[in-house]
Structure formats: C-alpha cells, structure tokens
Protein backbone atom coordinates (compact mmCIF):
# COMPACT_ATOMS: atom_id res chain seq x y z
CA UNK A 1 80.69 90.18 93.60
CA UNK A 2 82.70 92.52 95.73
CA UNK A 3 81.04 94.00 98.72
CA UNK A 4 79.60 97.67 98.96
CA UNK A 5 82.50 98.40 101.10
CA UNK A 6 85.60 97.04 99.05
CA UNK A 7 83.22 98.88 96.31
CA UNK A 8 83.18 102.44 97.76
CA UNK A 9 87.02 102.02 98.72
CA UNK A 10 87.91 100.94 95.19
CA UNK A 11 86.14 104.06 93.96
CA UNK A 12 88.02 105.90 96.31
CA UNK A 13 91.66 104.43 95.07
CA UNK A 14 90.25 105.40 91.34
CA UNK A 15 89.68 109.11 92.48
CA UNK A 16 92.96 109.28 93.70
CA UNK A 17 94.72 107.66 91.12
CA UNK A 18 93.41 110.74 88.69
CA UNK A 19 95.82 113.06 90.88
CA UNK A 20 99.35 113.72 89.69
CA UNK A 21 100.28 112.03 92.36
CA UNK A 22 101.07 108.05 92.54
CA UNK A 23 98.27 106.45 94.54
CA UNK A 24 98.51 102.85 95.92
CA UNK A 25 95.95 101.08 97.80
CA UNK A 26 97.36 98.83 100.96
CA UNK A 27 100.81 98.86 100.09
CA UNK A 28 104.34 99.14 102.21
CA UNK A 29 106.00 103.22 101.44
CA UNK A 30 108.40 102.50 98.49
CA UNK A 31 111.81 103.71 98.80
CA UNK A 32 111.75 106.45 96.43
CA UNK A 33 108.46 109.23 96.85
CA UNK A 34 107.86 110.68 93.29
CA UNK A 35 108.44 113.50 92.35
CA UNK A 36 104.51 114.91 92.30
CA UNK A 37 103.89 112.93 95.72
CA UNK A 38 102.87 109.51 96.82
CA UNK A 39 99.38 108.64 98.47
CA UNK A 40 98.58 105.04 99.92
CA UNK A 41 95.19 104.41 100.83
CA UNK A 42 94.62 102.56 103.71
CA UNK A 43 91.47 100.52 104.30
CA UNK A 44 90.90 101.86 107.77
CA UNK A 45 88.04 100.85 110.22
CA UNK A 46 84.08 100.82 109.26
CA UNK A 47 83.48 101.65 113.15
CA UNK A 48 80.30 100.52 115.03
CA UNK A 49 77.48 100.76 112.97
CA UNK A 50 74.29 102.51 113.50
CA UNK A 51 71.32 99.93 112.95
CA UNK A 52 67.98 100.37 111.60
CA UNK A 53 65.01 97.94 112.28
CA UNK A 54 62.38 96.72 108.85
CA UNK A 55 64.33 96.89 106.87
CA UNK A 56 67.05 95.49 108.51
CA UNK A 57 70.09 98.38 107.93
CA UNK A 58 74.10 98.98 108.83
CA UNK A 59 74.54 102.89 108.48
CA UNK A 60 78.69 102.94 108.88
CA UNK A 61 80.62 106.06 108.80
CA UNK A 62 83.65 104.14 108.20
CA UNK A 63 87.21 105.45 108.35
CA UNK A 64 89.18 104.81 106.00
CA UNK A 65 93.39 106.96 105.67
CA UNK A 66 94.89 108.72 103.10
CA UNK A 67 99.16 108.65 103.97
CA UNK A 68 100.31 111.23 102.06
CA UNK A 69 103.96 112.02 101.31
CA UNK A 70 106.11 114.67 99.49
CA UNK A 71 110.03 114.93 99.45
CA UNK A 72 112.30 117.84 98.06
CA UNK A 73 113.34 121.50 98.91
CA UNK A 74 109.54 122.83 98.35
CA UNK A 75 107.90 120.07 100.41
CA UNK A 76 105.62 122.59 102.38
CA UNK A 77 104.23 124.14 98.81
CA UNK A 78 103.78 120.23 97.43
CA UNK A 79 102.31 118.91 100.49
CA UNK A 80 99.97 122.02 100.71
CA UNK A 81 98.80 121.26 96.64
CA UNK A 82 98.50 117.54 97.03
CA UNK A 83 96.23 118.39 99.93
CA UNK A 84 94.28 120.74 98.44
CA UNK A 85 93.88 118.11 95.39
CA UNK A 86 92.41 115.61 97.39
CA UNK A 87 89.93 118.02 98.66
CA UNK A 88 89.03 118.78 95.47
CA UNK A 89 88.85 115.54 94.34
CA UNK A 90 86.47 114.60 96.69
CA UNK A 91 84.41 117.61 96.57
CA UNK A 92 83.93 117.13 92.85
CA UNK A 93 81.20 114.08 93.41
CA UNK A 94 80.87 113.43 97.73
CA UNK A 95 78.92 109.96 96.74
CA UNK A 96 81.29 108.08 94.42
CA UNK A 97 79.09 108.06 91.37
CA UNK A 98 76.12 107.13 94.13
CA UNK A 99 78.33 104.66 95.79
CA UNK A 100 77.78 105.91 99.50
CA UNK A 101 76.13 108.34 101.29
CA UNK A 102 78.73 111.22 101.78
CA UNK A 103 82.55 111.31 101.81
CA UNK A 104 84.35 113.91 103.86
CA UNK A 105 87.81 114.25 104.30
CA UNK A 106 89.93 115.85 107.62
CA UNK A 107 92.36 117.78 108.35
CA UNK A 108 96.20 116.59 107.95
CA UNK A 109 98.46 116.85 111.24
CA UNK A 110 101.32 117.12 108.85
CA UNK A 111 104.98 115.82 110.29
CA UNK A 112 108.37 116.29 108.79
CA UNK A 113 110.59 113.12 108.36
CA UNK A 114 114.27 113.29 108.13
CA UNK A 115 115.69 110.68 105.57
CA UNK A 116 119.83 110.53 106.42
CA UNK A 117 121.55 111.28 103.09
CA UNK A 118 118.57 112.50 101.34
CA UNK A 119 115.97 115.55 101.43
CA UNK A 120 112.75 115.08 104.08
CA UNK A 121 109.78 113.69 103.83
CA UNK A 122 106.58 115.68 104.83
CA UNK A 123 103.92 113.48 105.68
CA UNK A 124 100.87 113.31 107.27
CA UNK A 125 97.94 110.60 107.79
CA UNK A 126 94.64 112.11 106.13
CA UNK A 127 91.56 110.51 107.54
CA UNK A 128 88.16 110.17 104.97
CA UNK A 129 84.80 108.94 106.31
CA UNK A 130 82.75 107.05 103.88
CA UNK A 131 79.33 107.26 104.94
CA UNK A 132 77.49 104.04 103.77
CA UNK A 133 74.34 102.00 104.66
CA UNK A 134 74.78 97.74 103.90
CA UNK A 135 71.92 95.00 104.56
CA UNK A 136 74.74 92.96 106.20
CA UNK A 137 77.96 93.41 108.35
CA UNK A 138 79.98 90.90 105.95
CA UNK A 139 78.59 92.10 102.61
C-alpha cells in the first residue's frame, strides 16, 4: 500500500499528465522537448513537519518541483500557456480528490537556455506545496 505521500504525488503526476504537455515523474530531460512542452515532476522535500500531540499527527507542507520546459521561436507565449495550465490545473480541485490538505503552486523564475545548433530552451523550476497531515514520518 503506497504511502499518503507517494499517493498525493502520484495524483499530482496524473493532473499533469491531462495537460498538452508531456509530463514525467523523476526522470533525466530527454533530448528532444515536444512540441506542446515537457514537465518533469520532481519529488522534492516534505520539510520539517509540524507535530500534533493525541492523536499523534505530521502536518507537512512538503515541496515538491515542477521543471518546466518549452523550445521554438514562440517560447515566451508557450512557456507563459503551459504556466498558466498548471495553475489551472491545480486550481480546478486544491485537495487531489481529498488527497491532502491544500496544493499551491509558485511563481516560475523563468531562464532561457541556449542549445548550440538548435532553438532555446525556456525553462524554469516551478515549486508546489502539498499540504498533508500522516500518523507516521515513514508512511
């Protein structure tokens, strides 16, 4: 049975993978970026917990990283939609379906990347926290 935090974050990969955009979870950037954007969700850190006496509670606002990346002419307009998709994504249901407590996304520091003999990449690291309560650090 798979823990309330790989849980929430494999909720999270499944919102994302609804976006045009290809989403992978944990995995190296490929060499090619499609053509409607690439996101790669990174597990992050849950962060020192908050604790709660009887009963015995973990309240995490755990940060978890959103790399997303766009390549072409228009990269500015693509980056700007994929961002705004996420944020809509996440707006649409801030628990999950219930799975945590709130889910709130920040604001990209967007970079641009040259790539010799092809067009830039613009990038940037988007950080989520996943608010979440467990009965135990290791479940």
């Amino acid at each position: 049975m798979p823990t309330p935090r790989e849980t929430i974050l494999t909720a999270l990969h499944a919102r994302l993978s609804a976006l045009p955009a290809t989403a992978l979870r944990g995995e190296v950037l490929p060499e090619r970026v499609p053509a409607a954007g690439l996101l790669i969700l990174r597990e992050g850190e849950p962060g020192e917990p908050d604790v709660t006496l009887s009963p015995l509670r973990y309240h995490y606002q755990h940060r978890a990283e959103i790399e997303a990346v766009v390549q072409g002419a228009a990269r500015d307009a693509a980056f700007d939609k994929l961002a705004s998709s996420i944020g809509t994504a996440l707006a649409a249901d801030r628990t999950l379906g219930g799975l945590c407590d709130w889910v709130e996304a920040e604001a990209p520091r967007p970079v641009d990347l040259p790539v010799e003999g092809a067009a830039s990449l613009k990038a940037a690291v988007i950080p989520v926290i996943l608010h979440y309560t467990t009965a135990d650090p290791l479940a």
